[in-house]
C-alpha atoms as a PDB file:
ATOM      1  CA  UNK A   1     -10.974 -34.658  11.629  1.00  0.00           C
ATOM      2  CA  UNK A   2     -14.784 -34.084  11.951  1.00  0.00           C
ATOM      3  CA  UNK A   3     -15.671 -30.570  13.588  1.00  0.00           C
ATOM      4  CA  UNK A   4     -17.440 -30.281  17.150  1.00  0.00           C
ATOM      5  CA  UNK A   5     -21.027 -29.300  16.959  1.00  0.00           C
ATOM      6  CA  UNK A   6     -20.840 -25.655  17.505  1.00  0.00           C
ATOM      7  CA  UNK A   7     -17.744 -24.902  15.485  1.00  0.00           C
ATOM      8  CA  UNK A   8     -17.806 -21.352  14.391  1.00  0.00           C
ATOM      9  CA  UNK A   9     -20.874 -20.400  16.126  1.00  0.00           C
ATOM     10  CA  UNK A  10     -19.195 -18.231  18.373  1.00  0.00           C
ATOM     11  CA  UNK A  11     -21.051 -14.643  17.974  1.00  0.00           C
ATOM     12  CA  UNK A  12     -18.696 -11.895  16.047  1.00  0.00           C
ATOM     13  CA  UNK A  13     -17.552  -9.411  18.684  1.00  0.00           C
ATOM     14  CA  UNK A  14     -19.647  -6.248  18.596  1.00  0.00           C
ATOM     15  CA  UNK A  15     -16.377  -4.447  18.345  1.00  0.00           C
ATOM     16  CA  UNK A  16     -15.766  -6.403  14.875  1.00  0.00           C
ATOM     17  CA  UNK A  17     -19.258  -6.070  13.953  1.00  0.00           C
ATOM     18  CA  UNK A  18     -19.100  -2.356  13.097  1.00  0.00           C
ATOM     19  CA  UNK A  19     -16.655  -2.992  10.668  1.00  0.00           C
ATOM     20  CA  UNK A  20     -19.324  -5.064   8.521  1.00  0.00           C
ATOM     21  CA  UNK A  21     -20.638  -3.159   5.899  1.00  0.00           C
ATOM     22  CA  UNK A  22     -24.381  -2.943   6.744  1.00  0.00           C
ATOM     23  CA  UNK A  23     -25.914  -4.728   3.691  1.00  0.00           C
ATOM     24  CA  UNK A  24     -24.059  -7.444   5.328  1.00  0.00           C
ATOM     25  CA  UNK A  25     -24.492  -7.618   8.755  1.00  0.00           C
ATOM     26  CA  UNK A  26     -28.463  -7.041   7.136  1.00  0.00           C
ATOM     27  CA  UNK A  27     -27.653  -9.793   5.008  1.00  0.00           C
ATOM     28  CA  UNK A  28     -26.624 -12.157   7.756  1.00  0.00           C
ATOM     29  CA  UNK A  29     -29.094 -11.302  10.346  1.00  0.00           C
ATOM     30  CA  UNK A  30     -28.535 -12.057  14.012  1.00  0.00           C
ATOM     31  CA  UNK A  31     -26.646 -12.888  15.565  1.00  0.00           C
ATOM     32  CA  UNK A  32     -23.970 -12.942  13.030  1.00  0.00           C
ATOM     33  CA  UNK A  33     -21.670 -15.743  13.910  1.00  0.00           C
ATOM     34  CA  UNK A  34     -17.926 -16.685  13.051  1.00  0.00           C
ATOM     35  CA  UNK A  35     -18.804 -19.428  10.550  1.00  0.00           C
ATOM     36  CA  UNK A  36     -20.841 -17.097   8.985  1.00  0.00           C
ATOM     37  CA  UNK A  37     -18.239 -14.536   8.285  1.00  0.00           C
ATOM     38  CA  UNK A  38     -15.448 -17.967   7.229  1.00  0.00           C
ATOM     39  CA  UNK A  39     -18.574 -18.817   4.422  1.00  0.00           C
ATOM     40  CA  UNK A  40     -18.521 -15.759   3.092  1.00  0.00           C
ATOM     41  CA  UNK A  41     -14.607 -14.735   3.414  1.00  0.00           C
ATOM     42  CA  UNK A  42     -14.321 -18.353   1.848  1.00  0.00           C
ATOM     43  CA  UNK A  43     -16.405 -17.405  -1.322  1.00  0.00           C
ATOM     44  CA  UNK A  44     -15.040 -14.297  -2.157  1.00  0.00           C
ATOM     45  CA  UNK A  45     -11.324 -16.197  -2.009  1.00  0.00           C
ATOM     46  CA  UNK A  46     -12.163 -18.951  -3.968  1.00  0.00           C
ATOM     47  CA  UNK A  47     -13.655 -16.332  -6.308  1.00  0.00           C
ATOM     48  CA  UNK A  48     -10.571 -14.111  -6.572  1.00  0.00           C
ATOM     49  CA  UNK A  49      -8.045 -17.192  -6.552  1.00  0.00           C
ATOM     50  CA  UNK A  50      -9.890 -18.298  -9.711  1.00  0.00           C
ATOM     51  CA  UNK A  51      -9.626 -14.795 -11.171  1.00  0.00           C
ATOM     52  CA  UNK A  52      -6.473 -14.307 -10.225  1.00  0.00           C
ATOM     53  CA  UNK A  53      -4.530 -17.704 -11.546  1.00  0.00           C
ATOM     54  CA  UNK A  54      -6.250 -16.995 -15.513  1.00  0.00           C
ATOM     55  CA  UNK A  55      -4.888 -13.497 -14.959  1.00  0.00           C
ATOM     56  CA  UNK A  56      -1.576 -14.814 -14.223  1.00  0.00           C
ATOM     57  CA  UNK A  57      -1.744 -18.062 -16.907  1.00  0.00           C
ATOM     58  CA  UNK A  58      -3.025 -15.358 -19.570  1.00  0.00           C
ATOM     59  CA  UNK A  59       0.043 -13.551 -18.882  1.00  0.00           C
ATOM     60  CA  UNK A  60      -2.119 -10.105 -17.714  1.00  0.00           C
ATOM     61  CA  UNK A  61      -0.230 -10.448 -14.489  1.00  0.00           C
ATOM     62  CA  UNK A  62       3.722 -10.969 -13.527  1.00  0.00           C
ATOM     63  CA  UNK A  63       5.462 -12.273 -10.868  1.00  0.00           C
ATOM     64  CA  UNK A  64       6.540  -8.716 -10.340  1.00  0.00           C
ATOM     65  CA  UNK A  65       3.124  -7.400  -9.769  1.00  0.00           C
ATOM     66  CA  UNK A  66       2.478 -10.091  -7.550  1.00  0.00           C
ATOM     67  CA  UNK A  67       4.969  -8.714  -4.762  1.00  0.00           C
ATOM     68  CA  UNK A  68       4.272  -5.463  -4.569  1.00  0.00           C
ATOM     69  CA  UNK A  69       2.543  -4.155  -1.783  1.00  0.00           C
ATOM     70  CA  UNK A  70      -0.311  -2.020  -3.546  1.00  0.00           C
ATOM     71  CA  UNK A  71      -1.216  -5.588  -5.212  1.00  0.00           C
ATOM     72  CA  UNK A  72      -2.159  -7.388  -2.064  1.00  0.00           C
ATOM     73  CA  UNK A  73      -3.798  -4.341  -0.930  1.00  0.00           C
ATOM     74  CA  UNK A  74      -5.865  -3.431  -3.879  1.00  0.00           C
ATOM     75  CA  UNK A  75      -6.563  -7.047  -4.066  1.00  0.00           C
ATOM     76  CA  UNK A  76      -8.175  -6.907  -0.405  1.00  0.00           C
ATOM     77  CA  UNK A  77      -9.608  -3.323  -1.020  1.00  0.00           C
ATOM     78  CA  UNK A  78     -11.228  -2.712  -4.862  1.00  0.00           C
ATOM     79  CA  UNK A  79     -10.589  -6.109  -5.874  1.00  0.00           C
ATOM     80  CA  UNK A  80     -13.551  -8.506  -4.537  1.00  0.00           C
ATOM     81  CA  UNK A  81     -11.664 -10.310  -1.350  1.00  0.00           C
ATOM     82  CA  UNK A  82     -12.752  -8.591   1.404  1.00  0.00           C
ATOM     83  CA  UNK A  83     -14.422  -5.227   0.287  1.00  0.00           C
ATOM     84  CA  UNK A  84     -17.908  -6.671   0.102  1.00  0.00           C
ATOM     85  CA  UNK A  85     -17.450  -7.573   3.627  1.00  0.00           C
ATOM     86  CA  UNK A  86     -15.390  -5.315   5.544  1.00  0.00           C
ATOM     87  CA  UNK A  87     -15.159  -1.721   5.948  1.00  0.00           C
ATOM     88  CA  UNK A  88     -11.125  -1.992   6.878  1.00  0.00           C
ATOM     89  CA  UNK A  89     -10.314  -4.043   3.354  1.00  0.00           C
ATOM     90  CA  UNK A  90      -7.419  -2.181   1.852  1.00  0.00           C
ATOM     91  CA  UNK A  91      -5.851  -0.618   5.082  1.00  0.00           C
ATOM     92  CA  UNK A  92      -3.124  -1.349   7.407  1.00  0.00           C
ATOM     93  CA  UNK A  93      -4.547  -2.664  10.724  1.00  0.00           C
ATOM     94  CA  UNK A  94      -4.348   0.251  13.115  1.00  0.00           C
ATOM     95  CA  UNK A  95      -6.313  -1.719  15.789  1.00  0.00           C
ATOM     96  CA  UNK A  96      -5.792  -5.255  17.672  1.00  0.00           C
ATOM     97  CA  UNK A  97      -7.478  -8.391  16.308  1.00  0.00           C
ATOM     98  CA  UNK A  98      -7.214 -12.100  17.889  1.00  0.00           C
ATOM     99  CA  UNK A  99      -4.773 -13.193  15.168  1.00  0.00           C
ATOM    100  CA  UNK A 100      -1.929 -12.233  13.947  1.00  0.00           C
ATOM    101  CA  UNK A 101       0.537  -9.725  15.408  1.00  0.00           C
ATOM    102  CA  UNK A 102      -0.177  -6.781  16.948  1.00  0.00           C
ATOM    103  CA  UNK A 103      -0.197  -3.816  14.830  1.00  0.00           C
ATOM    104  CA  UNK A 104       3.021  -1.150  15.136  1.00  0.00           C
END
């Protein structure tokens, strides 16, 4: 299914805005709009995924390591994911967002 014109150029909330690092919001210019920030979230994944599966397929990393929690969230925080984006990469969501479940 084709996308509208206009898909994803909804401005980023200033509220979400201040958790861009500034390089990036810089980077972007203005306004900064939601397909921007799915490009660049986009990138980074395909960039980590590719990382991530030789890691595993060279044996470096297990199943085990996988599962645990400080994985995922050194994945999001020193590993490239979402560092070079946001300032929240690595922490528990302590605010609401307009996905997902709200935070407890």
């Amino acid at each position: 299914m084709p996308l509208e014109p206009g898909y994803g150029g909804t401005p980023v909330p200033d509220a979400e805005l201040g958790w861009l690092h500034r390089d990036v919001r810089e980077l972007l210019g203005d306004p900064v709009t939601l397909l921007d920030i799915y490009d660049y979230e986009q990138a980074f994944q395909r960039d980590v995924a590719g990382l991530q599966f030789d890691a595993v397929l060279c044996g470096d990393l297990q199943v085990d390591d996988l599962l645990r929690d400080t994985y995922v969230r050194d994945l999001h925080r020193s590993g490239p994911l979402y560092d070079r984006l946001w300032q929240w990469a690595g922490k528990y969501r302590r605010h609401e967002a307009k996905v997902g479940v709200a935070p407890r």
